[in-house]
N, C-alpha and C. Protein backbone atom coordinates (compact mmCIF):
# COMPACT_ATOMS: atom_id res chain seq x y z
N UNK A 1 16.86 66.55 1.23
CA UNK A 1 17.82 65.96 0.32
C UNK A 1 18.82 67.05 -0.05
N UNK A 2 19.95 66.71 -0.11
CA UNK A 2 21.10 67.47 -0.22
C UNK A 2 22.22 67.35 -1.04
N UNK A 3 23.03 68.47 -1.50
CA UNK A 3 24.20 67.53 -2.49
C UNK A 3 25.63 68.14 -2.40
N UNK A 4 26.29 68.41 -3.08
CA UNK A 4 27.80 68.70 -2.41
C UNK A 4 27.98 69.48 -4.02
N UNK A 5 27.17 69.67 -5.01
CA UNK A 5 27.54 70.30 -5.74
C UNK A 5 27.58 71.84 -6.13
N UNK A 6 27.39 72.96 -6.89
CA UNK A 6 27.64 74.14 -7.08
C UNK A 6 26.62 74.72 -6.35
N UNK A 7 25.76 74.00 -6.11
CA UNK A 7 24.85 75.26 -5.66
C UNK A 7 23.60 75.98 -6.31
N UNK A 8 23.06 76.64 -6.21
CA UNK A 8 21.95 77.02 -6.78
C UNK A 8 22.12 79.08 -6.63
N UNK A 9 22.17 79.43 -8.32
CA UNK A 9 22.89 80.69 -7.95
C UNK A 9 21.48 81.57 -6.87
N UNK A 10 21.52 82.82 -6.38
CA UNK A 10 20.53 83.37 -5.76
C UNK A 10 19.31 84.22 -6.84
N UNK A 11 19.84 84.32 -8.23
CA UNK A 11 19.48 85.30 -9.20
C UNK A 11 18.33 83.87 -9.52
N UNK A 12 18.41 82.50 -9.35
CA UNK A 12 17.54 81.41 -10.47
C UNK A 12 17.37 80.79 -9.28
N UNK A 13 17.36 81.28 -7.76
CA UNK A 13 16.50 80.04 -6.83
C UNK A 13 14.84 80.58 -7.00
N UNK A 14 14.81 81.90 -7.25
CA UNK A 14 12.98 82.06 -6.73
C UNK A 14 12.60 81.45 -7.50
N UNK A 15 13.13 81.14 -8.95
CA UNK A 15 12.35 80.56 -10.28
C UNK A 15 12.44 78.90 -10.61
N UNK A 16 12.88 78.67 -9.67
CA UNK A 16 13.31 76.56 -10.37
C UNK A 16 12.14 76.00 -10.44
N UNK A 17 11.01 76.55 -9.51
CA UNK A 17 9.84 75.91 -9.68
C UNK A 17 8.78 75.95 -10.41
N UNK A 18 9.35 77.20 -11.35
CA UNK A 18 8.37 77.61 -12.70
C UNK A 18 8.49 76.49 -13.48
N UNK A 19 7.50 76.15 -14.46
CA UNK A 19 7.21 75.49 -15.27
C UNK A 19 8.21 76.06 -16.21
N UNK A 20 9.23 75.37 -17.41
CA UNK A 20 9.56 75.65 -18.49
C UNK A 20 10.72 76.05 -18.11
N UNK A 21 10.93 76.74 -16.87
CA UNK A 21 12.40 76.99 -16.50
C UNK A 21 13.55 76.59 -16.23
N UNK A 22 14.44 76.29 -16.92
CA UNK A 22 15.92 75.99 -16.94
C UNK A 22 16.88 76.53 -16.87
N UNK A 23 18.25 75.94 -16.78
CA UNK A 23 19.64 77.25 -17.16
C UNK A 23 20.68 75.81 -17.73
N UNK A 24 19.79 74.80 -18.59
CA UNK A 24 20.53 74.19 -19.22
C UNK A 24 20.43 74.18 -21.04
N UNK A 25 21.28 74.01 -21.34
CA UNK A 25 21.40 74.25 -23.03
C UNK A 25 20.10 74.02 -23.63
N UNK A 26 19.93 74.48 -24.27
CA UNK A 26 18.26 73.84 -25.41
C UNK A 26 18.71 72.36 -25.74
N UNK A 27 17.55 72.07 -25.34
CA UNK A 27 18.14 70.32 -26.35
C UNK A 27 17.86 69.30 -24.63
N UNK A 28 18.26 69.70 -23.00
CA UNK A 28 18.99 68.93 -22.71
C UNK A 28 18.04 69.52 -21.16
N UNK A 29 17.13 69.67 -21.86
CA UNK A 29 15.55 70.37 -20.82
C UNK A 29 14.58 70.81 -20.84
N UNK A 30 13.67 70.23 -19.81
CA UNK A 30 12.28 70.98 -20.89
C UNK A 30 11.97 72.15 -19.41
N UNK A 31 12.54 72.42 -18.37
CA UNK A 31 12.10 72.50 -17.53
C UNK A 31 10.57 72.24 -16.59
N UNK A 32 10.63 71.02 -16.83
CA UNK A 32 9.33 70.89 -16.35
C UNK A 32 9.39 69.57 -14.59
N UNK A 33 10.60 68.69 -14.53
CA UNK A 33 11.05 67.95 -13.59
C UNK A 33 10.17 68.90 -12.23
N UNK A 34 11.30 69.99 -11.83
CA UNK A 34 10.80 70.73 -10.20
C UNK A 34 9.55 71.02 -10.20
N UNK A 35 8.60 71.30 -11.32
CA UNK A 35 7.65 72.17 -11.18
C UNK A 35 6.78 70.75 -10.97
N UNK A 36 6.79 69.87 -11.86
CA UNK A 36 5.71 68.30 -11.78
C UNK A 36 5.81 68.49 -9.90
N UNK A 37 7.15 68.37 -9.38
CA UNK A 37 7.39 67.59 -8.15
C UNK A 37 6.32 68.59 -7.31
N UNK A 38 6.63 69.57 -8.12
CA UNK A 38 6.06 70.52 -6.80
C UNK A 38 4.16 70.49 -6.94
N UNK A 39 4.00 70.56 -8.00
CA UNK A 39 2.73 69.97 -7.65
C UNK A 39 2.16 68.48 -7.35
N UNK A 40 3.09 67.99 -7.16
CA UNK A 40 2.68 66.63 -6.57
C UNK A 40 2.59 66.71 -4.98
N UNK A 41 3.77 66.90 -4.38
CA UNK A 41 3.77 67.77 -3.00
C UNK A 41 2.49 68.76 -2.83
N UNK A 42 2.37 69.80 -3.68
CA UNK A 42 1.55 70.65 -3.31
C UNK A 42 0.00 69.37 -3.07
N UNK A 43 0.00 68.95 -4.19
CA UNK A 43 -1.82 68.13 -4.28
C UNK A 43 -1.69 67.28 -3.08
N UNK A 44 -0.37 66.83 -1.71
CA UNK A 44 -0.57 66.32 -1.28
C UNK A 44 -0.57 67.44 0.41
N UNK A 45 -1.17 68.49 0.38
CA UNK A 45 -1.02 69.21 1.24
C UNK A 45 0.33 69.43 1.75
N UNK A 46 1.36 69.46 0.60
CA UNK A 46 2.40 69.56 1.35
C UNK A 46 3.24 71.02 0.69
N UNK A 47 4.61 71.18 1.14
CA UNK A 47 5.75 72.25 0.61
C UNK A 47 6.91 72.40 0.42
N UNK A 48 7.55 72.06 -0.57
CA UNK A 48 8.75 71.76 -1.11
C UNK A 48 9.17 73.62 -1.62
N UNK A 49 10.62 73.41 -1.13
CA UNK A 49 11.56 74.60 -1.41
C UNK A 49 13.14 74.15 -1.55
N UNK A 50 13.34 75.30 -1.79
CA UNK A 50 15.18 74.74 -2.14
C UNK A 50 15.87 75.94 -1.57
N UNK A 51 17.09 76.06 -1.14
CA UNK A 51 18.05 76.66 -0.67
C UNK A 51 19.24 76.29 -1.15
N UNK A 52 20.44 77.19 -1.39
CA UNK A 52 21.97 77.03 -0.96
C UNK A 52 22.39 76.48 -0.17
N UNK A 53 23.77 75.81 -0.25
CA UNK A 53 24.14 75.38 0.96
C UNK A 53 25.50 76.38 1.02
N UNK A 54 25.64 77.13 2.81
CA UNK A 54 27.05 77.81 2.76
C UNK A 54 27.99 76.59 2.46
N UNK A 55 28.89 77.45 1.67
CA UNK A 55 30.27 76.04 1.28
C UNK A 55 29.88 75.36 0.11
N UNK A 56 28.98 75.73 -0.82
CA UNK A 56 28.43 74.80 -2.01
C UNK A 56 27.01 73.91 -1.85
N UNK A 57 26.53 73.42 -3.12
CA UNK A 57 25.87 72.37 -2.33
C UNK A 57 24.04 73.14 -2.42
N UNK A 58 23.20 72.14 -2.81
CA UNK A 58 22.01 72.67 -2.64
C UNK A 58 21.40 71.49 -1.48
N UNK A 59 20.32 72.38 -1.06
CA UNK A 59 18.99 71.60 0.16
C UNK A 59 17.65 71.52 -0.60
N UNK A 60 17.26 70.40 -0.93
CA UNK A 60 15.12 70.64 -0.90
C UNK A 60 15.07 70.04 -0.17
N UNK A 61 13.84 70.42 0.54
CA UNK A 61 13.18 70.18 1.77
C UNK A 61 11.81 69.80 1.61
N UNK A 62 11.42 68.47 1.90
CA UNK A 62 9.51 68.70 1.68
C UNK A 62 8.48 68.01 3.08
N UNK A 63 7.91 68.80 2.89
CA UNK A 63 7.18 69.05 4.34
C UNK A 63 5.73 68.51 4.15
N UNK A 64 5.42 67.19 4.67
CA UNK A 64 3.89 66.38 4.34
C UNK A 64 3.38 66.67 5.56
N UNK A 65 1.95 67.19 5.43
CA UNK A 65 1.32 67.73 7.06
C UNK A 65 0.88 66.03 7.55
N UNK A 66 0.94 66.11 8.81
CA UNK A 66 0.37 64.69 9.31
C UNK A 66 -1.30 65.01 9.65
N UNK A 67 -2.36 64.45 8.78
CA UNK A 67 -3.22 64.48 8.86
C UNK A 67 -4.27 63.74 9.53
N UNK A 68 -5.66 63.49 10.19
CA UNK A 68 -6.01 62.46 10.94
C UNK A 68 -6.63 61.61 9.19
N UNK A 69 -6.87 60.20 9.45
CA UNK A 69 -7.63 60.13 8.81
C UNK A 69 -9.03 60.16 8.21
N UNK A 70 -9.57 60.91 9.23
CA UNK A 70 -10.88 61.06 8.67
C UNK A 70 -10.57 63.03 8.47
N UNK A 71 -10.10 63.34 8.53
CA UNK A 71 -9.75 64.91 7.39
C UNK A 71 -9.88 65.18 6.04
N UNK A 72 -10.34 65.78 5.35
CA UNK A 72 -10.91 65.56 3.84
C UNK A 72 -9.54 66.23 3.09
N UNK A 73 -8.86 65.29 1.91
CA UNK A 73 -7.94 65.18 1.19
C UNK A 73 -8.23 65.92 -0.13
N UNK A 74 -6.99 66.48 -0.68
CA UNK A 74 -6.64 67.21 -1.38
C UNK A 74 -6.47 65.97 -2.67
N UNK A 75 -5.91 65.03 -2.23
CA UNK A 75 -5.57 64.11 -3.12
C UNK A 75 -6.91 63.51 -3.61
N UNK A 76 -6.82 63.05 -5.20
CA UNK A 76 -8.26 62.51 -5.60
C UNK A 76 -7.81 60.68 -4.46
N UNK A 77 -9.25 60.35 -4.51
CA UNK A 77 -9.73 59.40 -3.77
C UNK A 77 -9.26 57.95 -4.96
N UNK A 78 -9.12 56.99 -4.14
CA UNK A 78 -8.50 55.56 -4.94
C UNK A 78 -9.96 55.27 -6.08
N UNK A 79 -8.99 54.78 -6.95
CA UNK A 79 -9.94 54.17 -7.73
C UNK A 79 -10.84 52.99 -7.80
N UNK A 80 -12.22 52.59 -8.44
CA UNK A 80 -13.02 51.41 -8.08
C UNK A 80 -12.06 50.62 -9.49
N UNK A 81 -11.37 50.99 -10.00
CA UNK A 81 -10.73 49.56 -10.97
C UNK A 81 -9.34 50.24 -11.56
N UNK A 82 -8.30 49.28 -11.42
CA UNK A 82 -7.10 49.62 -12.08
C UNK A 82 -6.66 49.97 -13.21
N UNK A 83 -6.22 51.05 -13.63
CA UNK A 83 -6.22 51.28 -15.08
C UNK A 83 -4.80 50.77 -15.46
N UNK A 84 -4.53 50.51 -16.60
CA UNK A 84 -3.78 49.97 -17.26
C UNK A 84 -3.19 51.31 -17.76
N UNK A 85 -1.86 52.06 -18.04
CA UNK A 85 -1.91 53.72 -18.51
C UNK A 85 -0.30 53.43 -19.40
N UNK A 86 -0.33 53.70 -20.61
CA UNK A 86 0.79 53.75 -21.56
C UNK A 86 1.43 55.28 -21.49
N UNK A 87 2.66 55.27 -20.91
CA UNK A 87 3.06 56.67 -20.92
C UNK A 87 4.03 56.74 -21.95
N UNK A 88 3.83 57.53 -23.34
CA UNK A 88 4.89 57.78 -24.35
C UNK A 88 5.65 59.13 -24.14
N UNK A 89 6.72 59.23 -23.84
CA UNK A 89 7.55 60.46 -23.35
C UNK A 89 8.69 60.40 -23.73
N UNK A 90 9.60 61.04 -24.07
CA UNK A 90 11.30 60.75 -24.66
C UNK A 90 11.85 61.52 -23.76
N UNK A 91 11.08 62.49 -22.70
CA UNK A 91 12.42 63.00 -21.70
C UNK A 91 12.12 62.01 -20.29
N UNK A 92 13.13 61.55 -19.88
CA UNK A 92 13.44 60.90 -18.87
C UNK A 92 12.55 60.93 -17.82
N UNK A 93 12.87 62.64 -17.21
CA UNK A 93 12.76 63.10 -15.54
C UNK A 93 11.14 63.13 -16.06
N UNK A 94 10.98 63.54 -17.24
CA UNK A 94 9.43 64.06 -17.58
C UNK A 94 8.68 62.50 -17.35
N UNK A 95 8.96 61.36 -17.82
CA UNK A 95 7.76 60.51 -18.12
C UNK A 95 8.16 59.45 -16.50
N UNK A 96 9.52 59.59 -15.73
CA UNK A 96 9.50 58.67 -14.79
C UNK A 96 8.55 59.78 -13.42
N UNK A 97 8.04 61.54 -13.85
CA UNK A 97 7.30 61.95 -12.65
C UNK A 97 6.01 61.58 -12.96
N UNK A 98 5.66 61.53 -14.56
CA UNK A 98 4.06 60.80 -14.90
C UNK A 98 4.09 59.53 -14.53
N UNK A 99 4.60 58.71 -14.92
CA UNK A 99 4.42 57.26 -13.98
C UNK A 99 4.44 57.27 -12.71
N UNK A 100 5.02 58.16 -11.83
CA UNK A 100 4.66 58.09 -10.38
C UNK A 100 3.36 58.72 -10.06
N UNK A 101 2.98 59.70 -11.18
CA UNK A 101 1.86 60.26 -10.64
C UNK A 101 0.71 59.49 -11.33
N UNK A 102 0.71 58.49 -12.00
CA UNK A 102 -0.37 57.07 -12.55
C UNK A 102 -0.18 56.31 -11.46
N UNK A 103 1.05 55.99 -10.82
CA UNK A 103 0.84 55.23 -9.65
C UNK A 103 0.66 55.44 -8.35
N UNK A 104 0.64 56.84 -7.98
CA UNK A 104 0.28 57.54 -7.16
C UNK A 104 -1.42 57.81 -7.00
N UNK A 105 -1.84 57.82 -8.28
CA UNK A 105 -2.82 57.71 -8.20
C UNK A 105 -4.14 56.04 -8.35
N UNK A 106 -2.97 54.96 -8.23
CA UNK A 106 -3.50 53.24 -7.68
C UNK A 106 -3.63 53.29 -9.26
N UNK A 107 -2.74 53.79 -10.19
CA UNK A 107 -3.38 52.43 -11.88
C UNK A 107 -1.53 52.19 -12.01
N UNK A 108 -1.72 51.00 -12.87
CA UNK A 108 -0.77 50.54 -13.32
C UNK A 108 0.20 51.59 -14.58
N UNK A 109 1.01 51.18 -14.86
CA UNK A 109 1.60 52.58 -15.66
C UNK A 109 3.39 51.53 -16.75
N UNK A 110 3.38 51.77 -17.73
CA UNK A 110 3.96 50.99 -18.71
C UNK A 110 4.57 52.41 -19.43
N UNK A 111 5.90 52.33 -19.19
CA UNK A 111 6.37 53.84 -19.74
C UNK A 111 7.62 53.22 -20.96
N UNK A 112 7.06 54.03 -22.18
CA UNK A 112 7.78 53.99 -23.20
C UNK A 112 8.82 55.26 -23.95
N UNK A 113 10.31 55.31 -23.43
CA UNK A 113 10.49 56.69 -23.54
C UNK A 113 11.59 56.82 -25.41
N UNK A 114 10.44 56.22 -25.79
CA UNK A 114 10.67 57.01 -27.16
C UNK A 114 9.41 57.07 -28.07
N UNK A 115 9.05 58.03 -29.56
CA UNK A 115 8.37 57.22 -30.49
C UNK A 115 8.12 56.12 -30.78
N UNK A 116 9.14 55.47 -30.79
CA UNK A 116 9.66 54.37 -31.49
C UNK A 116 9.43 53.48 -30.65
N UNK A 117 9.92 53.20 -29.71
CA UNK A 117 9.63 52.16 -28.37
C UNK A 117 7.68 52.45 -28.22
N UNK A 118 7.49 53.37 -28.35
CA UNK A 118 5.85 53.48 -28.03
C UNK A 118 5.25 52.74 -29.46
N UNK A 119 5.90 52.77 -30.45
CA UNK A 119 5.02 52.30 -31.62
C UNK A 119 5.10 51.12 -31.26
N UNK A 120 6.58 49.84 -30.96
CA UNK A 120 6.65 48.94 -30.74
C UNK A 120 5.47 48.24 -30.02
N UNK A 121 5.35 48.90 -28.87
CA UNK A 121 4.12 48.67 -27.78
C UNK A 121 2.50 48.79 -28.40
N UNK A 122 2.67 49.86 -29.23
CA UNK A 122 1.53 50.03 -29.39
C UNK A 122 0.79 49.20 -30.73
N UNK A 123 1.57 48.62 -31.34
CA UNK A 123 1.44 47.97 -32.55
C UNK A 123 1.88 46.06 -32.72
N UNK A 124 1.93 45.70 -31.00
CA UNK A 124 2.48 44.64 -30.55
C UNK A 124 1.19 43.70 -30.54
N UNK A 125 0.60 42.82 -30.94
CA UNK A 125 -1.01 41.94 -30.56
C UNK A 125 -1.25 41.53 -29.21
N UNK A 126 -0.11 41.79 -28.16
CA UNK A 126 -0.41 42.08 -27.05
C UNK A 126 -1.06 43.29 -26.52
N UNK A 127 -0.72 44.44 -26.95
CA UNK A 127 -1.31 45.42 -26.62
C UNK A 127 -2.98 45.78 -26.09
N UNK A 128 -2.55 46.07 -24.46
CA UNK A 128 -3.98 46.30 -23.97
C UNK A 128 -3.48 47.40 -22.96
N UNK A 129 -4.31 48.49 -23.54
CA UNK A 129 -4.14 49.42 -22.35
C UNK A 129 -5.25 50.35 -22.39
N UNK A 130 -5.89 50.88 -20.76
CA UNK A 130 -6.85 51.58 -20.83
C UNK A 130 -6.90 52.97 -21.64
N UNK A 131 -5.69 53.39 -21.57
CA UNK A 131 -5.38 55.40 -22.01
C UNK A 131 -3.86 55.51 -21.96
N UNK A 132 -3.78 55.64 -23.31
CA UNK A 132 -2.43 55.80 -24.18
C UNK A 132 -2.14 56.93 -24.00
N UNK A 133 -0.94 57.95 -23.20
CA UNK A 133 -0.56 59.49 -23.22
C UNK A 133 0.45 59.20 -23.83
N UNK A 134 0.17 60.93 -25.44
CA UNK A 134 0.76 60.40 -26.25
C UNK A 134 1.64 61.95 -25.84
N UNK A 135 3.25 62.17 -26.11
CA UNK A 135 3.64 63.49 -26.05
C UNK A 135 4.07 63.94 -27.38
N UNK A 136 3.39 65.17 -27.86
CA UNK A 136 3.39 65.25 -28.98
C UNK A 136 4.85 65.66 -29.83
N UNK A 137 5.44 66.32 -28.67
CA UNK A 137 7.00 66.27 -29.48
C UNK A 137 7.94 65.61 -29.01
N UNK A 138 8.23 64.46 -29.73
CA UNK A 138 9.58 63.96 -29.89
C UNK A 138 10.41 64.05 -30.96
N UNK A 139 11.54 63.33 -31.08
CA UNK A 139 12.90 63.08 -32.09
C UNK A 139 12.13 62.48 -32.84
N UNK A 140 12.28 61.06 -32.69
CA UNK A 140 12.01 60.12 -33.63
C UNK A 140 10.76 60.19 -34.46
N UNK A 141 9.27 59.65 -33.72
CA UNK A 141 7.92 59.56 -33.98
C UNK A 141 7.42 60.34 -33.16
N UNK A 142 6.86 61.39 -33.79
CA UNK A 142 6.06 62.21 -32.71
C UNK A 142 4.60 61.69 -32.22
N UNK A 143 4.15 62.57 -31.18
CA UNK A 143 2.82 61.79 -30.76
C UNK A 143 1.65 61.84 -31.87
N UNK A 144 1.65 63.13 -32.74
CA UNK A 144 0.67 63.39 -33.89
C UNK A 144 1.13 62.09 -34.66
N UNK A 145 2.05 61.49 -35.09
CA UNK A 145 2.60 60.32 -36.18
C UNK A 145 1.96 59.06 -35.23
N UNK A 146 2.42 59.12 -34.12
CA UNK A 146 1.48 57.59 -33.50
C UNK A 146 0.20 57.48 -33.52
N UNK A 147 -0.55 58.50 -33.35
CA UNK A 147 -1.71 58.63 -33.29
C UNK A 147 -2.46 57.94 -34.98
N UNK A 148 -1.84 59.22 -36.04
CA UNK A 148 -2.34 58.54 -37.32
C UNK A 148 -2.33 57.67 -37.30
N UNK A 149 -0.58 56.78 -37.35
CA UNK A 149 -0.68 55.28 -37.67
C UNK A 149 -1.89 54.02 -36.73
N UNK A 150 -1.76 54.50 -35.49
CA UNK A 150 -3.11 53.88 -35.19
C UNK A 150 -4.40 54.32 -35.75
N UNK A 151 -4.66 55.05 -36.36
CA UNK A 151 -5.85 55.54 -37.10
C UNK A 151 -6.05 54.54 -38.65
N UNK A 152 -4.75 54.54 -39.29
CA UNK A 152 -4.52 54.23 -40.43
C UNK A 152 -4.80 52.79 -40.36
N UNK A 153 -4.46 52.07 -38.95
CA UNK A 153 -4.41 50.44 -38.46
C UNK A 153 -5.29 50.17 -38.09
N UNK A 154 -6.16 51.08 -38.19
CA UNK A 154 -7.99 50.88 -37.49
C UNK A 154 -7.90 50.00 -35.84
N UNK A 155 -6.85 50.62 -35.54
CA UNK A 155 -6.69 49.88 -33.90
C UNK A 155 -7.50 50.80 -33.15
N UNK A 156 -8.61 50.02 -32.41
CA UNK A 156 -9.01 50.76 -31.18
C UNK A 156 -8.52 51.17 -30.28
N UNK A 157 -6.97 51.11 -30.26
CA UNK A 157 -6.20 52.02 -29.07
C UNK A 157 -5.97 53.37 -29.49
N UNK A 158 -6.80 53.74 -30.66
CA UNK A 158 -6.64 55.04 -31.28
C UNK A 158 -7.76 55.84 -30.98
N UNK A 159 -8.92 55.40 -30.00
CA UNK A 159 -9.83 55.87 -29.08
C UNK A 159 -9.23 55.73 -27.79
N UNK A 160 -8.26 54.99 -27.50
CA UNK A 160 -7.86 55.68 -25.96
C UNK A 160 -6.65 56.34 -25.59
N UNK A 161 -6.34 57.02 -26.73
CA UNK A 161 -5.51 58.24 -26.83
C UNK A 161 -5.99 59.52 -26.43
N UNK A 162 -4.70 60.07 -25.46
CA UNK A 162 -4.83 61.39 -24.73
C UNK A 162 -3.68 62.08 -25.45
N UNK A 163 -3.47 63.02 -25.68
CA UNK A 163 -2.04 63.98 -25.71
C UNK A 163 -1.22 65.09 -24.61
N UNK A 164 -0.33 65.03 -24.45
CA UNK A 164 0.37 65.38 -23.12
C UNK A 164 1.24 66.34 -24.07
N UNK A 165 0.88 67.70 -24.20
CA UNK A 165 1.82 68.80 -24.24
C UNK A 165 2.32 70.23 -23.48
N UNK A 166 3.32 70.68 -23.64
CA UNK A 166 4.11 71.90 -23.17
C UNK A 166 3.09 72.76 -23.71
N UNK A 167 2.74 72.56 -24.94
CA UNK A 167 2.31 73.65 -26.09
C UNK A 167 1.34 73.67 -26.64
N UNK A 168 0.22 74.65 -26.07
CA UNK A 168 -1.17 74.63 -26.23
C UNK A 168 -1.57 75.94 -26.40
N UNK A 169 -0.60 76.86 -26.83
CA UNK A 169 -0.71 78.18 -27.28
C UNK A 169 -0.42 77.86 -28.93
N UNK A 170 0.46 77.12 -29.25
CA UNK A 170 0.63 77.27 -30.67
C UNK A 170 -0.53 77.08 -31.63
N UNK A 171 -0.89 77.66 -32.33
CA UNK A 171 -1.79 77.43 -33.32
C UNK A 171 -1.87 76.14 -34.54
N UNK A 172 -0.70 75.76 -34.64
CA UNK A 172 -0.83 74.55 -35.34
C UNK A 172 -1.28 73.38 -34.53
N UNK A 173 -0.37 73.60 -33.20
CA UNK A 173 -0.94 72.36 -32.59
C UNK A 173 -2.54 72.61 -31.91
N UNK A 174 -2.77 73.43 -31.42
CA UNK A 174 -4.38 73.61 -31.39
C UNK A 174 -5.26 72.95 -32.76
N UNK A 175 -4.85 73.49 -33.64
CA UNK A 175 -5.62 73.16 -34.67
C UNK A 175 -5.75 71.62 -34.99
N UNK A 176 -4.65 70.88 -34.48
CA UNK A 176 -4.38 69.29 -34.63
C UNK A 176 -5.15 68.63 -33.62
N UNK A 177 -4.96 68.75 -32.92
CA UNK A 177 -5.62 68.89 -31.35
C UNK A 177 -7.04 68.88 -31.19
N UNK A 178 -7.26 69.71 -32.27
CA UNK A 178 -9.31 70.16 -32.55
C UNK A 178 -9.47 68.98 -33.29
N UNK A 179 -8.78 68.73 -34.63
CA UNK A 179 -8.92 68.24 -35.87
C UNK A 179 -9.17 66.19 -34.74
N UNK A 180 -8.46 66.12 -33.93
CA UNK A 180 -8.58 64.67 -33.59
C UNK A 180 -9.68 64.13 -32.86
N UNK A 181 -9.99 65.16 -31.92
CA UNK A 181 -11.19 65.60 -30.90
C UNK A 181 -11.02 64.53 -30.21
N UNK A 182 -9.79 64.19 -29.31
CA UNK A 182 -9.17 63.23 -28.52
C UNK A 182 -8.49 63.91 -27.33
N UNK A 183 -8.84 64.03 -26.36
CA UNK A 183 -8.84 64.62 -24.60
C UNK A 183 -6.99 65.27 -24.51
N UNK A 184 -6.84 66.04 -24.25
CA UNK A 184 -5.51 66.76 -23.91
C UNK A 184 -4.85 67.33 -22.61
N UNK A 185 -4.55 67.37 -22.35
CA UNK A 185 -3.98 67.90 -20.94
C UNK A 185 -2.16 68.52 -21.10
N UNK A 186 -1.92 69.69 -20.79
CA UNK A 186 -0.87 70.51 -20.34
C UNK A 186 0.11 70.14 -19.50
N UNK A 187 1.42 70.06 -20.14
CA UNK A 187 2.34 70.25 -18.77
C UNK A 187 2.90 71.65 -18.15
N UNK A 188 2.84 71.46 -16.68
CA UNK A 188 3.04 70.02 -16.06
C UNK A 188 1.74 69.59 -15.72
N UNK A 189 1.53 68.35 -15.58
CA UNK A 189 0.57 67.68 -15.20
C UNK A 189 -0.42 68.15 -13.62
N UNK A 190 -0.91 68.17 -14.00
CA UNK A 190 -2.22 68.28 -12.48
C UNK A 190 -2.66 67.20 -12.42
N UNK A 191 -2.60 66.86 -11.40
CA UNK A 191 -2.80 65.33 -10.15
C UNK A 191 -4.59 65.22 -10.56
N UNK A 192 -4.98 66.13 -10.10
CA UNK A 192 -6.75 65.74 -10.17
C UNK A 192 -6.96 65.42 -12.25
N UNK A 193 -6.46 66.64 -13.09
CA UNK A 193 -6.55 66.27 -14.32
C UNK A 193 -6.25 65.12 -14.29
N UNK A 194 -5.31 64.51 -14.48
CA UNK A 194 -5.19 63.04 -14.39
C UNK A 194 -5.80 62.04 -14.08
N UNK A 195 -6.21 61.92 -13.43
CA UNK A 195 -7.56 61.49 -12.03
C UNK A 195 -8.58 61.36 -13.18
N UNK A 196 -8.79 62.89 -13.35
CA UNK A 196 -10.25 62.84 -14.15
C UNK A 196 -9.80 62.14 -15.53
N UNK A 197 -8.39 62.43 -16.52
CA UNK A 197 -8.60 61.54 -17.41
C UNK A 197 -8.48 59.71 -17.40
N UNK A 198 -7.94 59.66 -16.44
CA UNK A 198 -8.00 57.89 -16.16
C UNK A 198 -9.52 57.53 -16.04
N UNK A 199 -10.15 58.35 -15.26
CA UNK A 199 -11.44 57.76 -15.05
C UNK A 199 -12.65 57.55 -15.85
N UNK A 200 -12.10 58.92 -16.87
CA UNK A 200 -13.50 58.91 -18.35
C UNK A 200 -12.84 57.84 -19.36
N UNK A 201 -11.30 57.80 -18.72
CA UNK A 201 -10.93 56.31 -19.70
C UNK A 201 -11.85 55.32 -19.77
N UNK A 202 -11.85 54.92 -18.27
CA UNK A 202 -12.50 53.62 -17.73
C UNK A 202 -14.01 53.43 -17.99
C-alpha cells in the first residue's frame, strides 16, 4: 500500500512501529494504530515494514507466509461459541483495530466510540454482551465512570467488564484496577491475550 504524500522522514521510520509513538500534536494520537497492525501481522506469521518513496510518498508492505494446512499456527485456534464483545474506545484507528482483532478472532464485536455512546448501550434493556472492554481514558465518561455506574445499577454487565489501557505504570490507575479486581489487558493489544480474555468470558 502506497501514497503520494510527504513521506516518512528517515530520523522517525525505525520508530513508527513503537507503541506510543507519534509526531502528531498531543490531543490527535495515541500512537498505538502501526504498532496494533504490526502485531496482528506479526501473530499471523507474517512482516510488515514501511519505506520512503523517491519523489515523496510512503510504501508498507506485508508479507503472509503461505502455510500448508496442517502446520501448527501462531494464531489462537477458532472458537467452540461466539462471543458477543462491546468495544468502548473514543479513538477511532484504536477501537476499529480491536474490532478486527474480536473478529479476527470468530466473535462478534459492537464498537462504541465514546463514553457516552457506550453508556447508551450499556444501560439500554437490550443489552447483552459476553465482555464489555472498557478504555479507561476518555473525554466524556471514562471507563472507571462506566464501570461504577454499572455497579451502582446492580447490572450484571458489571461482571463482564475488562479494562483496556495505555497506562499500567501509573499508580492511581493500578490502584483502581486492584480496587475492582476485574481482568485488564495493555495496549497495544496481544492477539492470544484477547483470545484468552474472550474465552474466561465465556
Amino acid at each position: 500500500m502506497s501514497d503520494s504524500g510527504p513521506g516518512i522522514r528517515p530520523e522517525v521510520l525505525p520508530r513508527i512501529f513503537e507503541p506510543f509513538f507519534t509526531t502528531k500534536p498531543i490531543g490527535e494520537g495515541t500512537g498505538l494504530g502501526l504498532s496494533i497492525s504490526f502485531r496482528i501481522v506479526e501473530a499471523h506469521g507474517g512482516r510488515i515494514w514501511a519505506e520512503s518513496l523517491p519523489g515523496g510518498g510512503a510504501a508498507f508492505t506485508v508479507a503472509l507466509p503461505a502455510v500448508p494446512r496442517s502446520a501448527p499456527s501462531t494464531v489462537p485456534s477458532a472458537p467452540d461459541r461466539k462471543a458477543h464483545v462491546l468495544v468502548v474506545d473514543d479513538e477511532d484507528h484504536v477501537a476499529d483495530t480491536f474490532g478486527a482483532l474480536v473478529e479476527a478472532l470468530g466473535h462478534q464485536v459492537t464498537v462504541a466510540r465514546s463514553g457516552q455512546s457506550g453508556w447508551e448501550r450499556l444501560s439500554s434493556r437490550e443489552a447483552q454482551y459476553d465482555l464489555v472492554t472498557l478504555d479507561l481514558r476518555m473525554p466524556d465518561i471514562n471507563g472507571a465512570t462506566l464501570w461504577q455506574r454499572l455497579v451502582a445499577a446492580q447490572s450484571p454487565l458489571a461482571q463482564r467488564v475488562a479494562f483496556i489501557t495505555g497506562d499500567t505504570v501509573d499508580a492511581a490507575t493500578q490502584q483502581f484496577l486492584a480496587s475492582t479486581g476485574r481482568p485488564f489487558i495493555g495496549k497495544p493489544v496481544d492477539m492470544q491475550q484477547l483470545a484468552d480474555l474472550i474465552r474466561t468470558a465465556l
